[in-house]
Protein backbone atom coordinates (compact mmCIF):
# COMPACT_ATOMS: atom_id res chain seq x y z
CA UNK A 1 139.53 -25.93 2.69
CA UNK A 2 139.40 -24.58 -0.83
CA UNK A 3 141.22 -21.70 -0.51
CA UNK A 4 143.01 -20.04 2.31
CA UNK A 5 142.07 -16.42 2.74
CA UNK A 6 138.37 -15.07 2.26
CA UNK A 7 137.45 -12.69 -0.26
CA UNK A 8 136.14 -13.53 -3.88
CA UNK A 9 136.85 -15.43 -6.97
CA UNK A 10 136.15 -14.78 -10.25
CA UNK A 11 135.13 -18.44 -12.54
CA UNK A 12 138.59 -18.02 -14.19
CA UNK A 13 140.75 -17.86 -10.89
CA UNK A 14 138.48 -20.16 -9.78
CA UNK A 15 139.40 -22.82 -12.83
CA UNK A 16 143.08 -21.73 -12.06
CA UNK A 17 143.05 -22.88 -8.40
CA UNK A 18 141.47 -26.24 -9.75
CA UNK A 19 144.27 -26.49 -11.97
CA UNK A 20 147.05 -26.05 -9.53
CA UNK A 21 145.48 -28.40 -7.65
CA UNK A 22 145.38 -31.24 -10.51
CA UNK A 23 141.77 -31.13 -10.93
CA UNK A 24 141.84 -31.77 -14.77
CA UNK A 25 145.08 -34.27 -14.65
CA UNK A 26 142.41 -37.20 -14.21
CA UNK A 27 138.62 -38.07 -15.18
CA UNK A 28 137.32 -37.03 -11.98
CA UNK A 29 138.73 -34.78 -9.39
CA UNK A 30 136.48 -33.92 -5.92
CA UNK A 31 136.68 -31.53 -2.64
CA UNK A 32 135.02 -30.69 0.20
CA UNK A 33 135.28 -27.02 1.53
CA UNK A 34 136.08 -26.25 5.50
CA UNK A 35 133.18 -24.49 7.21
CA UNK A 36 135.10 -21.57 7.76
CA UNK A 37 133.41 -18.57 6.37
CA UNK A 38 136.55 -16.57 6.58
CA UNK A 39 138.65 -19.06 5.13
CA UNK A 40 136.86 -19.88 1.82
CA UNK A 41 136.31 -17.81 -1.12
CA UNK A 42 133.17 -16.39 -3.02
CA UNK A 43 132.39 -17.33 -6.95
CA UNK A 44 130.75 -13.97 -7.70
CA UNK A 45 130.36 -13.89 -11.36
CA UNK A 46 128.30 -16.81 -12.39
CA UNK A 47 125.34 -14.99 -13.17
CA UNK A 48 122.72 -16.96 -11.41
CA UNK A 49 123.67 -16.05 -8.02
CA UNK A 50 127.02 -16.14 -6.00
CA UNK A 51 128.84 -19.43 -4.77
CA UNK A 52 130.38 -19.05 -1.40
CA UNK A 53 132.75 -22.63 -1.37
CA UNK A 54 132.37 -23.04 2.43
CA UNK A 55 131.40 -25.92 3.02
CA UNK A 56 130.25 -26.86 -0.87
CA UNK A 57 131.10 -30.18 -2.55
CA UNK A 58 133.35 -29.30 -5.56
CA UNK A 59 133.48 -31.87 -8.60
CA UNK A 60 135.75 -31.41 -11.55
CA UNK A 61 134.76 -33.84 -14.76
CA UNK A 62 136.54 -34.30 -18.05
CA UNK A 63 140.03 -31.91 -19.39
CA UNK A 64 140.56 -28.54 -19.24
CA UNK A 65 139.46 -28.24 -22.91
CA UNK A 66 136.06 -29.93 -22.40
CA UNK A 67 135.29 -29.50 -18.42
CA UNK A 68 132.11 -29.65 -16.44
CA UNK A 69 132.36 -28.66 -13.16
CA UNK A 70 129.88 -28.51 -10.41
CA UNK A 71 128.95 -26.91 -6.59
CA UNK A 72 126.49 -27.93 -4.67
CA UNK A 73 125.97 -25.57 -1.69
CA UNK A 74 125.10 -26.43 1.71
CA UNK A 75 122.12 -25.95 3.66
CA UNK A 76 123.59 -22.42 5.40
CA UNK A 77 125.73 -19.90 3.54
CA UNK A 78 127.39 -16.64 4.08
CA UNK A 79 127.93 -13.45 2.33
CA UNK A 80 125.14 -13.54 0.00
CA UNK A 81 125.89 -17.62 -1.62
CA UNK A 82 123.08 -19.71 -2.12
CA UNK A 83 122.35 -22.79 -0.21
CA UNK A 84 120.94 -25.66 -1.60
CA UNK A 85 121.72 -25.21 -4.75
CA UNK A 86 123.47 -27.05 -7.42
CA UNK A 87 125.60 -25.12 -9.89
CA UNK A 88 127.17 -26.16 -12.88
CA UNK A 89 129.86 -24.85 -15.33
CA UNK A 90 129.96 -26.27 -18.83
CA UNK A 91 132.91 -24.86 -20.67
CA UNK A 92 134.31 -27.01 -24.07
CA UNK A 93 135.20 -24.30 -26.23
CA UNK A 94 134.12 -20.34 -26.45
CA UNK A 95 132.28 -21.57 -29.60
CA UNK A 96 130.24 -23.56 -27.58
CA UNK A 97 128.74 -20.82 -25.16
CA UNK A 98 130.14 -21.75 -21.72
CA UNK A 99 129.03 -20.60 -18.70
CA UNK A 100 127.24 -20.77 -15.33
CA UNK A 101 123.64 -23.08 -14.84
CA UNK A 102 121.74 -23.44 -11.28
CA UNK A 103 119.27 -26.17 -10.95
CA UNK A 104 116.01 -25.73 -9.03
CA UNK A 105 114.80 -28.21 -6.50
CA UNK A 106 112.61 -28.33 -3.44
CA UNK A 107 114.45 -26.60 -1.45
CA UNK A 108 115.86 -24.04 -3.57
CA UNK A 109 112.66 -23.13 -6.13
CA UNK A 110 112.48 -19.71 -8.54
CA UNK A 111 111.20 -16.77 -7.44
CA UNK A 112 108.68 -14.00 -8.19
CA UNK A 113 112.25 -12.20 -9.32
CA UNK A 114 112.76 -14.80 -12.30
CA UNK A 115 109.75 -12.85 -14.08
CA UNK A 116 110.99 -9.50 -15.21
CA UNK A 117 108.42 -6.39 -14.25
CA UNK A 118 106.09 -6.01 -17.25
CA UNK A 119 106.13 -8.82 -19.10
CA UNK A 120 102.55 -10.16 -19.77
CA UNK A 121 101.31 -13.42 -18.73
CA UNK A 122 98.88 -15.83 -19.19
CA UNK A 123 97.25 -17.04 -15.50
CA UNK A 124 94.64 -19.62 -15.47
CA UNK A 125 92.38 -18.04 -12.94
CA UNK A 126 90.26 -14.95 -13.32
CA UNK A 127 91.76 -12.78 -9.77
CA UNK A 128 94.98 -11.49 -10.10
CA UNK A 129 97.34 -12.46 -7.48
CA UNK A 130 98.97 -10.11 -5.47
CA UNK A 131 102.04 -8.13 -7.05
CA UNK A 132 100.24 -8.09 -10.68
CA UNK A 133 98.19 -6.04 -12.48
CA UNK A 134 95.33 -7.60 -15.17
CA UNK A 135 95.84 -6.28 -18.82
CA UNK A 136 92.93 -4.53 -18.96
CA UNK A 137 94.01 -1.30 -19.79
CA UNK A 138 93.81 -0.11 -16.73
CA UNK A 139 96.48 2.87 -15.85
CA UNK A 140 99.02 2.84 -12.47
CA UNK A 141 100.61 5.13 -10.12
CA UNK A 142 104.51 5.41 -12.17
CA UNK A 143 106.07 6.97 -8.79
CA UNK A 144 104.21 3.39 -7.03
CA UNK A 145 105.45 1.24 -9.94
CA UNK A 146 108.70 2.92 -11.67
CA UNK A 147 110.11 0.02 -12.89
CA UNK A 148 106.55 -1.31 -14.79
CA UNK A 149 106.50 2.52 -16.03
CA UNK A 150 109.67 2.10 -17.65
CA UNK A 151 107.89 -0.52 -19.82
CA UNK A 152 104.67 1.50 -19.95
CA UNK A 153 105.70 5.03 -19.97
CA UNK A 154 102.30 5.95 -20.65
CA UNK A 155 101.48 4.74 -17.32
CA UNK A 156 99.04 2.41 -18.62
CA UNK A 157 99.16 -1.88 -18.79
CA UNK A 158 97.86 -2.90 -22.24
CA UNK A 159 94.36 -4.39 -22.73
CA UNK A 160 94.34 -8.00 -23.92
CA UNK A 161 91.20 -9.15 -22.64
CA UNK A 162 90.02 -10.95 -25.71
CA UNK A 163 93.15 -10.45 -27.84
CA UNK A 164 95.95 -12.02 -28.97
CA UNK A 165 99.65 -11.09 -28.61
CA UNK A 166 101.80 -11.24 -32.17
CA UNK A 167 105.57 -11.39 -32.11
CA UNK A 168 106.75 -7.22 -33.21
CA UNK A 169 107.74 -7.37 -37.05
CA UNK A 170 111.11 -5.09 -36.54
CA UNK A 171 111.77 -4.81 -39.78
CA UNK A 172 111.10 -8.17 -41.16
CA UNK A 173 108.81 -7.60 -43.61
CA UNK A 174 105.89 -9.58 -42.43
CA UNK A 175 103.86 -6.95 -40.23
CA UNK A 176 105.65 -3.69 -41.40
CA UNK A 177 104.63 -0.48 -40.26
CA UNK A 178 103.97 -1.71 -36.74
CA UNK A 179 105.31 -0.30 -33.31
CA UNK A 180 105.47 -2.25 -30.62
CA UNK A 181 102.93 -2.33 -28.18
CA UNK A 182 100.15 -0.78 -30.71
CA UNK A 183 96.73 -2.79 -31.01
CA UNK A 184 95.80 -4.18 -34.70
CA UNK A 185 92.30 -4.97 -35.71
CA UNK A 186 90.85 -7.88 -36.91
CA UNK A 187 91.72 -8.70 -41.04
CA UNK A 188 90.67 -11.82 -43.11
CA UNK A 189 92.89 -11.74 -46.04
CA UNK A 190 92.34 -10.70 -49.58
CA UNK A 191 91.19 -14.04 -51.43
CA UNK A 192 88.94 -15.61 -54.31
CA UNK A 193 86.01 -18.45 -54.07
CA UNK A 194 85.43 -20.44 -56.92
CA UNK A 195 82.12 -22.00 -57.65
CA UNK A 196 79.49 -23.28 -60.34
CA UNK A 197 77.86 -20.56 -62.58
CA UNK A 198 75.59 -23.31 -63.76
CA UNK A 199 74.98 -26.22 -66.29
CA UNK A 200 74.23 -25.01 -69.94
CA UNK A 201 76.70 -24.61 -72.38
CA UNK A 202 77.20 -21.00 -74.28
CA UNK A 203 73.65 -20.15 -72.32
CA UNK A 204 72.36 -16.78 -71.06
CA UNK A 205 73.44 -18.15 -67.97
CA UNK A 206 76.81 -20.48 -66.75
CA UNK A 207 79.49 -21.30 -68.98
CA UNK A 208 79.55 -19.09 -72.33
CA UNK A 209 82.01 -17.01 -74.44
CA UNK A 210 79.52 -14.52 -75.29
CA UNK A 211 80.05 -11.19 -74.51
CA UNK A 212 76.55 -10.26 -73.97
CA UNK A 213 76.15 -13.07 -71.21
CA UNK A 214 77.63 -13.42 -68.03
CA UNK A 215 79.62 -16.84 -67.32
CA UNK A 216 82.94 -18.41 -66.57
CA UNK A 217 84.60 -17.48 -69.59
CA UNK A 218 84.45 -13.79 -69.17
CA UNK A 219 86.34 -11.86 -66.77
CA UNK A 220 83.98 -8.59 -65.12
CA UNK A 221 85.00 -6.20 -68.13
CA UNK A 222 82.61 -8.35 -70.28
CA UNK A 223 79.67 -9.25 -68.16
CA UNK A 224 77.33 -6.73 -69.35
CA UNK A 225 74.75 -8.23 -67.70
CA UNK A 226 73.76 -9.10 -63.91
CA UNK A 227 74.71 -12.47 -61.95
CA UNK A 228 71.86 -13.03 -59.75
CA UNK A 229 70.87 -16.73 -57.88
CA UNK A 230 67.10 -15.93 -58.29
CA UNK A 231 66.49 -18.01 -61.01
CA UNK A 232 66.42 -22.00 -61.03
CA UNK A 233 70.06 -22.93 -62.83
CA UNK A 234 72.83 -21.63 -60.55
CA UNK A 235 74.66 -23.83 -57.60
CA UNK A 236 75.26 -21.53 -54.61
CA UNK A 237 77.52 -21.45 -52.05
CA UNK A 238 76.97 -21.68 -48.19
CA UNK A 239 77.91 -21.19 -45.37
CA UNK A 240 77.01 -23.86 -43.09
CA UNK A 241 80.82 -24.37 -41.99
CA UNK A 242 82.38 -22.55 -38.57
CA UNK A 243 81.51 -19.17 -39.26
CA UNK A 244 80.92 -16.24 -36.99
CA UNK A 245 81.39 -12.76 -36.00
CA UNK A 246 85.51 -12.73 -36.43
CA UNK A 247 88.47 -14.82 -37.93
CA UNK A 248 90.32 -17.12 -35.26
CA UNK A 249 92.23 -19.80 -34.78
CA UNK A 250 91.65 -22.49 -31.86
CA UNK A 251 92.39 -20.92 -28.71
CA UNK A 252 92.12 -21.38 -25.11
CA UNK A 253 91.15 -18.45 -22.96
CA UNK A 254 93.70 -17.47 -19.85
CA UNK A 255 93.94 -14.21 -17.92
CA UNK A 256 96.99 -11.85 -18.80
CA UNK A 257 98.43 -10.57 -15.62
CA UNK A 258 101.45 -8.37 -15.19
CA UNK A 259 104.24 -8.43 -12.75
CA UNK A 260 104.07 -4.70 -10.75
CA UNK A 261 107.16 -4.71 -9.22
């Protein structure tokens, strides 16, 4: 039995209890809880779900300044624990973030729940499954969906069918101006091409330093007269590379869904 008396535990009392019972006094400590609901306690602030110790495997490795310490559940619980499940507390230092982990396994898998209501994502198939919306811009019922109209207040899902989703500037500097959740169009950024203007030396056309012909040594105040490609002594560009309609990176298409409720 782990503890004598029901009720709950927070992780500290729980730590506490382990150390009155010489848990950290060598490398590694282990218990088995009773099955008696009543008589074991409930971990209820772990953060990924509550650990009711009837019946759970407790291990205690390391000292108290650098402990790991894990619970694995049974297959039945009480009182809102979870069964089947593994948890584990990692605690050497407050500088070193310690807290509460549960592992996933067969029996114990993540939930629709994991997936907070309104976040967009990408699904590989083109139907929607059921408890998700497509981003297509379409508007909901906010009194049917209150929690997805807290992230759309307008009561409508974005539209990303063909678009992609860029992390919100917020002040950084990058993509100022922006508010979150507004649509951007397309943009290829301001540049300069260099090329040939030609062969012949301080000629009417290509390379001069005459201010009466165009060429390479004149910047556009100074070329008084036309650069044109109809004539025989020029070397063009082209534009046989990967070029098209917009400007985009490689990509692979999926369909944005989002969770309802």
């Amino acid at each position: 039995m782990v503890y004598k008396g029901g009720g709950t535990w927070t992780t500290q009392e729980f730590i506490a209890w382990l150390k009155q019972n010489g848990a950290f006094d060598v490398p590694y400590w282990m218990c088995k809880g009773s099955w008696s609901y009543a008589g074991n306690r409930i971990i209820n602030d772990t953060g990924c779900g509550n650990i009711c110790l009837a019946g759970a495997v407790v291990e205690v490795m390391g000292v108290e300044s650098a402990m790991t310490i894990r619970v694995t559940t049974p297959t039945t619980t009480a009182n809102d624990g979870i069964p089947n499940a593994q948890f584990t507390y990692i605690n050497h230092g407050k500088d070193y973030r310690p807290g509460w982990r549960r592992d996933y396994n067969t029996a114990n898998k993540p939930t629709d729940n994991i997936v907070p209501v309104g976040v967009p994502l990408p699904y590989p198939h083109r139907y929607t499954p059921a408890g998700y919306l497509t981003c297509n811009g379409q508007t909901f019922d906010k009194s049917l969906y209150p929690k997805l109209a807290e992230a759309y207040p307008s009561g409508r899902v974005p539209d990303l069918r063909g678009e992609f989703i860029r992390g919100w500037d917020d002040s950084r500097g990058v993509d100022p101006g922006r508010v979150c959740g507004t649509w951007q169009p397309q943009q290829v950024q301001w540049h300069q091409h260099l090329g040939g203007h030609g062969g012949r030396a301080q000629g009417q056309f290509g390379v001069t330093s005459r201010a009466e012909y165009p060429g390479s040594y004149h910047d556009d105040g100074k070329q008084t007269l036309p650069f044109t490609n109809n004539g025989s002594d020029y070397q063009g560009f082209t534009n046989n590379g990967a070029v098209g309609a917009e400007t985009r990176p490689r990509n692979v298409a999926f369909n944005y869904i989002v969770r309802a409720a």
